[in-house]
Every structure is written in structure tokens, then in C-alpha cells.
N, C-alpha and C. Protein backbone atom coordinates (compact mmCIF):
# COMPACT_ATOMS: atom_id res chain seq x y z
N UNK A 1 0.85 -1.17 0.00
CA UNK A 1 0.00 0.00 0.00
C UNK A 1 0.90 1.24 0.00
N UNK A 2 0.58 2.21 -0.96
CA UNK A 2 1.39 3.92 -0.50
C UNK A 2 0.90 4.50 0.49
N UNK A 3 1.89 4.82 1.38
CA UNK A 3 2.11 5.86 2.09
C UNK A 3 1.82 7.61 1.12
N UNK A 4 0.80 8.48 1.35
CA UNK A 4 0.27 9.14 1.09
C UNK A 4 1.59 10.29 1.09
N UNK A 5 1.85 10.51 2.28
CA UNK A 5 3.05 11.82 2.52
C UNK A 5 3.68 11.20 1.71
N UNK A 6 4.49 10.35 1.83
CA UNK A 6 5.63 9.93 0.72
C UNK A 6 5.50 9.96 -0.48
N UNK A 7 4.42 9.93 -1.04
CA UNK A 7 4.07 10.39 -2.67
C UNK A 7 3.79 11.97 -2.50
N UNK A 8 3.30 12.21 -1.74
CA UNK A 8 3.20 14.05 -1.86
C UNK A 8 4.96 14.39 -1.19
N UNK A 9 5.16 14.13 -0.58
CA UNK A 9 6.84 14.63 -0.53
C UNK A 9 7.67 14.11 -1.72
N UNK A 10 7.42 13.46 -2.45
CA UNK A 10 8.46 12.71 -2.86
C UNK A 10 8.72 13.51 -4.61
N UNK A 11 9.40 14.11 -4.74
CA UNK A 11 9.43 14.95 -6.14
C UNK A 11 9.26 14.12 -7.15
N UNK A 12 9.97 13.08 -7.56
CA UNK A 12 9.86 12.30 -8.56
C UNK A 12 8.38 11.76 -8.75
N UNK A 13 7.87 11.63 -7.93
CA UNK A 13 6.85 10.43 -7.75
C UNK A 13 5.64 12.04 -8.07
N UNK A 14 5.80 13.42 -8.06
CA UNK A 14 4.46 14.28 -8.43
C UNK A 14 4.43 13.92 -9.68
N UNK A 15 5.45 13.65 -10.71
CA UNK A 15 5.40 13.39 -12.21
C UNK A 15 4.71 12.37 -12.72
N UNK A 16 4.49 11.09 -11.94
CA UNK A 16 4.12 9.69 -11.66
C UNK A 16 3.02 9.39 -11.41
N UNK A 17 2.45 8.18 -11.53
CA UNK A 17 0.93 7.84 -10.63
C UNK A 17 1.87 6.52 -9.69
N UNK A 18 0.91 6.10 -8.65
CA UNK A 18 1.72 5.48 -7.85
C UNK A 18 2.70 3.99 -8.56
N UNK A 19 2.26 3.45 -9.54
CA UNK A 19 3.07 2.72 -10.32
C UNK A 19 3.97 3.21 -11.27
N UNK A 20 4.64 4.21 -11.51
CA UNK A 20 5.45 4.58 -12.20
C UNK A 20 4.96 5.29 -13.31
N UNK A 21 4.29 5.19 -13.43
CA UNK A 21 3.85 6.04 -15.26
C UNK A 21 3.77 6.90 -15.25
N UNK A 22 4.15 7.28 -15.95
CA UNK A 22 4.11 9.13 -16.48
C UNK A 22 3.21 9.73 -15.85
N UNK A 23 2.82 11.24 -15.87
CA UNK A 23 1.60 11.46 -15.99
C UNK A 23 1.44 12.96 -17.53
N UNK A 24 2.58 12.82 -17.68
CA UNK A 24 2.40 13.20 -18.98
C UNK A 24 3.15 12.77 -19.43
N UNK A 25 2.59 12.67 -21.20
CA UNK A 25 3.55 11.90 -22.55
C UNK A 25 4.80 12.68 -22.68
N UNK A 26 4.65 14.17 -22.87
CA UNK A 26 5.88 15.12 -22.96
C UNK A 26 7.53 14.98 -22.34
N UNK A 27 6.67 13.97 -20.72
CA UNK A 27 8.26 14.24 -20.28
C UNK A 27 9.13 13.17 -20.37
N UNK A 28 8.53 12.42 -20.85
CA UNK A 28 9.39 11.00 -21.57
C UNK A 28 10.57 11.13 -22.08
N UNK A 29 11.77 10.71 -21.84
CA UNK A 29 13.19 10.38 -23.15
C UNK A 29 13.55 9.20 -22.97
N UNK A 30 14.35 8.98 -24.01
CA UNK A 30 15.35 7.95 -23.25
C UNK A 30 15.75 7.41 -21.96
N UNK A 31 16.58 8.69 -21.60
CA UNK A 31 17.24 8.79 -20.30
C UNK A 31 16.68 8.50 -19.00
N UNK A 32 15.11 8.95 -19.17
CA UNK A 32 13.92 8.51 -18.21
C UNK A 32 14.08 7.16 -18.39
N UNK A 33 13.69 6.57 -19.66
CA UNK A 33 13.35 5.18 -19.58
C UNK A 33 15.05 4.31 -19.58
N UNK A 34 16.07 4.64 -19.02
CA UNK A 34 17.23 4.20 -18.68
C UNK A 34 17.79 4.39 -17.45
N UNK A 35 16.71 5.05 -16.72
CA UNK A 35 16.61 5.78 -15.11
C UNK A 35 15.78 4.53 -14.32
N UNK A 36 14.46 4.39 -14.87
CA UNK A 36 13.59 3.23 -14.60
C UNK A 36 14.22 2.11 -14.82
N UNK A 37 14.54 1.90 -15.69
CA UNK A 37 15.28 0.51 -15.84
C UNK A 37 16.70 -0.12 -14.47
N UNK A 38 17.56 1.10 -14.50
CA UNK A 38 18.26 0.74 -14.04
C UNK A 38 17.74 0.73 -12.20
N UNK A 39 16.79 1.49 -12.02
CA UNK A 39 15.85 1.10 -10.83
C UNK A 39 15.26 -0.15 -10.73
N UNK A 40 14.81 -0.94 -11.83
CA UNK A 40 14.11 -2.03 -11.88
C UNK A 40 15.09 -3.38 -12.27
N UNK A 41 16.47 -3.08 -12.38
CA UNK A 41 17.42 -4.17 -12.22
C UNK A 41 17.53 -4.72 -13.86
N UNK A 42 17.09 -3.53 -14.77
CA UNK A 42 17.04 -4.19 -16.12
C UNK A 42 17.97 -3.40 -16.96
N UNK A 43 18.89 -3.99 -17.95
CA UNK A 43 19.68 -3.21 -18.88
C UNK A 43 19.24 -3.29 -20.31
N UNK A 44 18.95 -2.46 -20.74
CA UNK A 44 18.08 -1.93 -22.04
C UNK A 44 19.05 -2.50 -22.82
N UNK A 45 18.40 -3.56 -23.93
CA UNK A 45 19.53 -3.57 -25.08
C UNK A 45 18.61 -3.46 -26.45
N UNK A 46 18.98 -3.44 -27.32
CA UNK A 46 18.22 -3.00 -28.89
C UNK A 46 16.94 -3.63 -29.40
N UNK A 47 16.74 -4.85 -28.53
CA UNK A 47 15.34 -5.88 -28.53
C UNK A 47 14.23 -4.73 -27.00
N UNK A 48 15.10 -4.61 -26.33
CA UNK A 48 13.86 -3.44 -25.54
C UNK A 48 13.80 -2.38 -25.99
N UNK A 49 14.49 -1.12 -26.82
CA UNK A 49 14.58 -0.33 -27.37
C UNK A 49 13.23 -0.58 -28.31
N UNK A 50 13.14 -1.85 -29.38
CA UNK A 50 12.56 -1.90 -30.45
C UNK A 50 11.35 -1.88 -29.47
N UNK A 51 10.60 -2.86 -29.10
CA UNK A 51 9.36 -2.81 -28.18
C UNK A 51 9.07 -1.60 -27.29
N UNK A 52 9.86 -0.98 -27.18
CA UNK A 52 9.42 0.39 -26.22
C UNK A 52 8.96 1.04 -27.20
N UNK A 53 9.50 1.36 -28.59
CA UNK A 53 9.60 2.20 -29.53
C UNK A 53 7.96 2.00 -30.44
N UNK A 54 7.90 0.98 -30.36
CA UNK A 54 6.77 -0.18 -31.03
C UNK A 54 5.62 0.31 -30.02
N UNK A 55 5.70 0.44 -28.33
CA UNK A 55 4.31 1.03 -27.88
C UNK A 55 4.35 2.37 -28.40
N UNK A 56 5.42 3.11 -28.33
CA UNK A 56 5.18 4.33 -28.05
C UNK A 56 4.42 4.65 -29.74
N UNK A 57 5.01 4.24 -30.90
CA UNK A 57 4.29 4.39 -31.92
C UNK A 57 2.45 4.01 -31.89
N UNK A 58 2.40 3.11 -31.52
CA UNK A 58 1.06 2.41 -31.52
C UNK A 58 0.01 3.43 -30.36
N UNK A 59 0.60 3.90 -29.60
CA UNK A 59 -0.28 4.43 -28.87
C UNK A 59 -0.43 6.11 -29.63
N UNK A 60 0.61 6.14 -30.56
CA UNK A 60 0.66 7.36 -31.22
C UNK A 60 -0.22 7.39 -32.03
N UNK A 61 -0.40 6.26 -32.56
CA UNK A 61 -1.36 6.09 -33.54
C UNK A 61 -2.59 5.95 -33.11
N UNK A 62 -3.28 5.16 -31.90
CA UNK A 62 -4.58 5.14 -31.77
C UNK A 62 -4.50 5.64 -30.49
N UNK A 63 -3.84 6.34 -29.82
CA UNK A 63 -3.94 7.04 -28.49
C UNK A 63 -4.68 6.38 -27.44
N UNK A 64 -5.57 6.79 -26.37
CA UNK A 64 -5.19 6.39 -25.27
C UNK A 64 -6.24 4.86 -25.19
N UNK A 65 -7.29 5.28 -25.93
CA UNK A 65 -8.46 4.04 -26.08
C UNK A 65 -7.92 2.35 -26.17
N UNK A 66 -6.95 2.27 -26.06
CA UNK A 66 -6.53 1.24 -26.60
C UNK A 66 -6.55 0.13 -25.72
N UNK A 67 -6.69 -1.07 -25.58
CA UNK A 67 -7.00 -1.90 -24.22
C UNK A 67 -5.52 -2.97 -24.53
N UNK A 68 -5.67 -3.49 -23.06
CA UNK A 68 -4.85 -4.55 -22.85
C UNK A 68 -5.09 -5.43 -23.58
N UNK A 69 -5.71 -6.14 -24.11
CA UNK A 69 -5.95 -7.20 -24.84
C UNK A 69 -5.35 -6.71 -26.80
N UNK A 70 -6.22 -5.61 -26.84
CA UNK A 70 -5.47 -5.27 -28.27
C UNK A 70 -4.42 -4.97 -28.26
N UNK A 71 -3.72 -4.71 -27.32
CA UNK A 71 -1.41 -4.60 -27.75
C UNK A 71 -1.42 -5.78 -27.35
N UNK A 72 -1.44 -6.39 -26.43
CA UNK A 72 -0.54 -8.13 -26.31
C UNK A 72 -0.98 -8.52 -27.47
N UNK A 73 -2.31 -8.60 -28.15
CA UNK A 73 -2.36 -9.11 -29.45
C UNK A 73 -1.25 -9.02 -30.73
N UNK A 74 -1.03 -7.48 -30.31
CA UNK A 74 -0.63 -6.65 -31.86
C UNK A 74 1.00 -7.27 -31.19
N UNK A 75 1.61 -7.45 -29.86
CA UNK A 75 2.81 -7.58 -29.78
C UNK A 75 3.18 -8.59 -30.15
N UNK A 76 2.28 -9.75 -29.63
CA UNK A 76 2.77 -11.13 -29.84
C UNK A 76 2.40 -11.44 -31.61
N UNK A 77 1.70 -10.51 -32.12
CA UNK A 77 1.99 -10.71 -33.98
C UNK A 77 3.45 -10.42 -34.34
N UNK A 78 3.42 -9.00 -33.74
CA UNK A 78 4.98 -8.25 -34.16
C UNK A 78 6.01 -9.30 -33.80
N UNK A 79 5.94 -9.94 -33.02
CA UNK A 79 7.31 -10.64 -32.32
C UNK A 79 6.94 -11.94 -32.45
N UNK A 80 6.13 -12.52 -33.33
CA UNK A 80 5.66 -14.61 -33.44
C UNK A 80 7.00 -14.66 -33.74
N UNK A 81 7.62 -14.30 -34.67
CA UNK A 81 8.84 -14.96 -35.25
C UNK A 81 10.08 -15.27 -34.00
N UNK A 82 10.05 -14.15 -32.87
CA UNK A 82 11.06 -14.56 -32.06
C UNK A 82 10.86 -15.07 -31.37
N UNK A 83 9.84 -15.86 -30.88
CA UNK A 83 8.60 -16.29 -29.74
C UNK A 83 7.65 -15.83 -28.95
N UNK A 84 7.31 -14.99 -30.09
CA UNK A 84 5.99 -14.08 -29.03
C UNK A 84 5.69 -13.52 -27.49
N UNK A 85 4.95 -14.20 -27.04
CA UNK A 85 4.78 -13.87 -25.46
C UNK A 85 5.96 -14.66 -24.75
N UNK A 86 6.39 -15.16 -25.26
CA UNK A 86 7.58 -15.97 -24.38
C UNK A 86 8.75 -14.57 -24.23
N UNK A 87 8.87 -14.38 -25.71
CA UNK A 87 9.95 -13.36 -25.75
C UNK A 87 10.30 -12.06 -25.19
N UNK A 88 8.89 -11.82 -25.27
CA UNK A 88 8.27 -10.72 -24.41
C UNK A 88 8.96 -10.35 -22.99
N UNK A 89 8.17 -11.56 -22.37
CA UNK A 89 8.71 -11.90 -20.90
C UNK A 89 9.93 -11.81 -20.46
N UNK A 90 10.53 -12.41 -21.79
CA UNK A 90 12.00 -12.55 -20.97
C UNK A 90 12.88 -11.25 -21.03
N UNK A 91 12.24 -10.62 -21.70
CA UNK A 91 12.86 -9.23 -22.37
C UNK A 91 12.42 -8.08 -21.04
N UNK A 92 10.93 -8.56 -20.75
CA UNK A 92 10.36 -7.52 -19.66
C UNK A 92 9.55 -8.77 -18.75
N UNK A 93 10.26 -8.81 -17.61
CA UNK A 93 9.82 -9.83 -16.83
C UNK A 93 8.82 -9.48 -15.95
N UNK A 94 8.47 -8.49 -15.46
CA UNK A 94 7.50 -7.55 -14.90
C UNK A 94 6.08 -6.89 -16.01
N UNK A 95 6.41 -8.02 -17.17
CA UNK A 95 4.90 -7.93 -18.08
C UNK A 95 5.73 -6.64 -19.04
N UNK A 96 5.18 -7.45 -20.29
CA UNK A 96 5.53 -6.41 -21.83
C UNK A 96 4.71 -5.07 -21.23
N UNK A 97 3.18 -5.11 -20.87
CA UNK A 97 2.26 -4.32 -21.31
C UNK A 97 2.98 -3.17 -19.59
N UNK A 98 3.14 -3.98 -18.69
CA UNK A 98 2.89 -3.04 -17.10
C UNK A 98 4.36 -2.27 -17.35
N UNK A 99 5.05 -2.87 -17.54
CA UNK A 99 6.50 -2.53 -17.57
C UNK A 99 6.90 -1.89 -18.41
N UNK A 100 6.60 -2.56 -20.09
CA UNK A 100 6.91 -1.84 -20.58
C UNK A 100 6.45 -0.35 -20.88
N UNK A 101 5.46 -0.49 -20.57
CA UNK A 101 4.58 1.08 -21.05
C UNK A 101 5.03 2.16 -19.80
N UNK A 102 5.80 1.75 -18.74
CA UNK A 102 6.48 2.18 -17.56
C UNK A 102 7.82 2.52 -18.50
N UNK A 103 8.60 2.22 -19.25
CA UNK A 103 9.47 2.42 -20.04
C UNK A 103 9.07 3.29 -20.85
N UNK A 104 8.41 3.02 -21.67
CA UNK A 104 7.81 3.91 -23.24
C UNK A 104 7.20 5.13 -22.53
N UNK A 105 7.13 5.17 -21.28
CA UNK A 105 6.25 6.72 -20.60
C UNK A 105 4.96 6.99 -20.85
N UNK A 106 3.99 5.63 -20.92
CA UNK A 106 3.06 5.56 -21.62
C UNK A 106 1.63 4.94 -20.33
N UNK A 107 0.89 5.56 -20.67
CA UNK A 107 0.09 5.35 -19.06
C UNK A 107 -0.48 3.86 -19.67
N UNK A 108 -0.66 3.07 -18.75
CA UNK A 108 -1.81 1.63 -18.51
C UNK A 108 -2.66 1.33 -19.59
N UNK A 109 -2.66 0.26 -20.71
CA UNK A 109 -3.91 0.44 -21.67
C UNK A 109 -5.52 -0.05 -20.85
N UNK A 110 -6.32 0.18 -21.23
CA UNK A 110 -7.44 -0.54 -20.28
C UNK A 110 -7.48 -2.40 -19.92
N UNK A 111 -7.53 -2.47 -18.72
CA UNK A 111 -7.34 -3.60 -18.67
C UNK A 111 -6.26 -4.36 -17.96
N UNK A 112 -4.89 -3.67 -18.32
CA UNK A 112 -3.71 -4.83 -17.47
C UNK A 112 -3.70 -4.87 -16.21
N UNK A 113 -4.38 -3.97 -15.59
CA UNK A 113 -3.94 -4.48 -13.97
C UNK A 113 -5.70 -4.12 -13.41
N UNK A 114 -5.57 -5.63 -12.78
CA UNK A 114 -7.24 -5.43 -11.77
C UNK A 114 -6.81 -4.62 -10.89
N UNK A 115 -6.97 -3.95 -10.67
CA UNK A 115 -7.07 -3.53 -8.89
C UNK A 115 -8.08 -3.63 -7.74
N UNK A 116 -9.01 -4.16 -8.17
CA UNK A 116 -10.16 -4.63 -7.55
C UNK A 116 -9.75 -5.69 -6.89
N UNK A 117 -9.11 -6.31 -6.86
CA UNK A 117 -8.18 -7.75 -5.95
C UNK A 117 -7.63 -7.08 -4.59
N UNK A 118 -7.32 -5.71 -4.64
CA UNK A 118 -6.06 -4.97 -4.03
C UNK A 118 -4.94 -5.73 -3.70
N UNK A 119 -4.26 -5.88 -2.30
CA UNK A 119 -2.65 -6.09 -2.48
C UNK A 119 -2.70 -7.41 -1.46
N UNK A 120 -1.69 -7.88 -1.53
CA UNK A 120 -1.13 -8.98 -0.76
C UNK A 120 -0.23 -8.66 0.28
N UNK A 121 0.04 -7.06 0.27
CA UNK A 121 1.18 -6.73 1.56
C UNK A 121 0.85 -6.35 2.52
């Protein structure tokens, strides 16, 4: 669960919603998404580059309407040849769609995370 002060004190985290995402598209670069990464124990190489690059287009194109179910679709087409959802995973082990769109600076499509379950901590 968040601690409330700690997201209102916490500078980084006013830019953020409590899972990491942006809260605007604008302030996205690279460097952001090589900031996160190296917070999340992951080293970006040219196969996460391409898939970050791949949401950020796709959401460019049909903006925010877009649901969880229609990108894992469109990803695991883009990527059958390297093993699809397998490849995915191993590339972003914390989920293509949660993680990566935490990378690409790209808010939640509808759908990937219930929160209606709430937490286990």
C-alpha cells in the first residue's frame, strides 16, 4: 500500500501515478526510460529499445483508447517470429504491457492491472 506523505513529498513520484507512469507523454526520453530501468534491475539492449519504440508508436497512432488485450495481441503478432509472449517476458519480466509502457512513458492500456483484488502486503 502507499504511504500518502511519501508520494506528496516525494518529487519524482508528483510526475508519476503510484506505479510509475508518467503522468504526462511530454516528459518521456530515453534517459527517463534508462533511469527506470536501471531502478528495476534491467539493462536496455536493442530488442527493448525496439518494443518500447513499437508502444510508443502504436499508442501514437490510436492514443489512449486502446485496451490490454489489443497490444498483447498486436505484440505477440509483431514478435511470433522470435517467440511471441515468451519473448516478451524474458525481455520484460514484470509484463511487456505493465512494464513496458512504464518504459515507453506511456500510461496503462485498459485492462492490465485489476485492482479490484487490491494487495497482498
Amino acid at each position: 500500500m502507499y504511504d500518502i506523505n511519501k508520494f506528496i513529498g516525494n518529487q519524482r513520484m508528483q510526475t508519476t501515478d503510484p506505479e510509475g507512469h508518467l503522468a504526462g507523454l511530454d516528459r518521456w526520453s530515453p534517459l527517463h526510460a534508462n533511469r527506470i530501468a536501471e531502478e528495476e534491475g534491467l539493462e536496455l539492449s536493442e530488442e527493448h529499445w525496439q518494443v518500447i519504440f513499437c508502444l510508443r508508436e502504436w499508442f501514437r497512432e490510436y492514443g489512449p483508447d486502446w485496451t490490454a488485450r489489443q497490444m498483447t495481441h498486436q505484440l505477440e503478432r509483431d514478435y511470433a517470429d522470435m517467440g511471441g509472449r515468451r519473448y516478451l517476458y524474458d525481455l520484460f519480466p514484470h509484463g511487456p504491457l505493465a512494464q513496458g509502457c512504464r518504459l515507453a512513458g506511456l500510461p496503462l492500456p485498459h485492462g492490465t492491472l485489476n485492482r479490484s483484488f487490491g494487495s497482498v502486503h
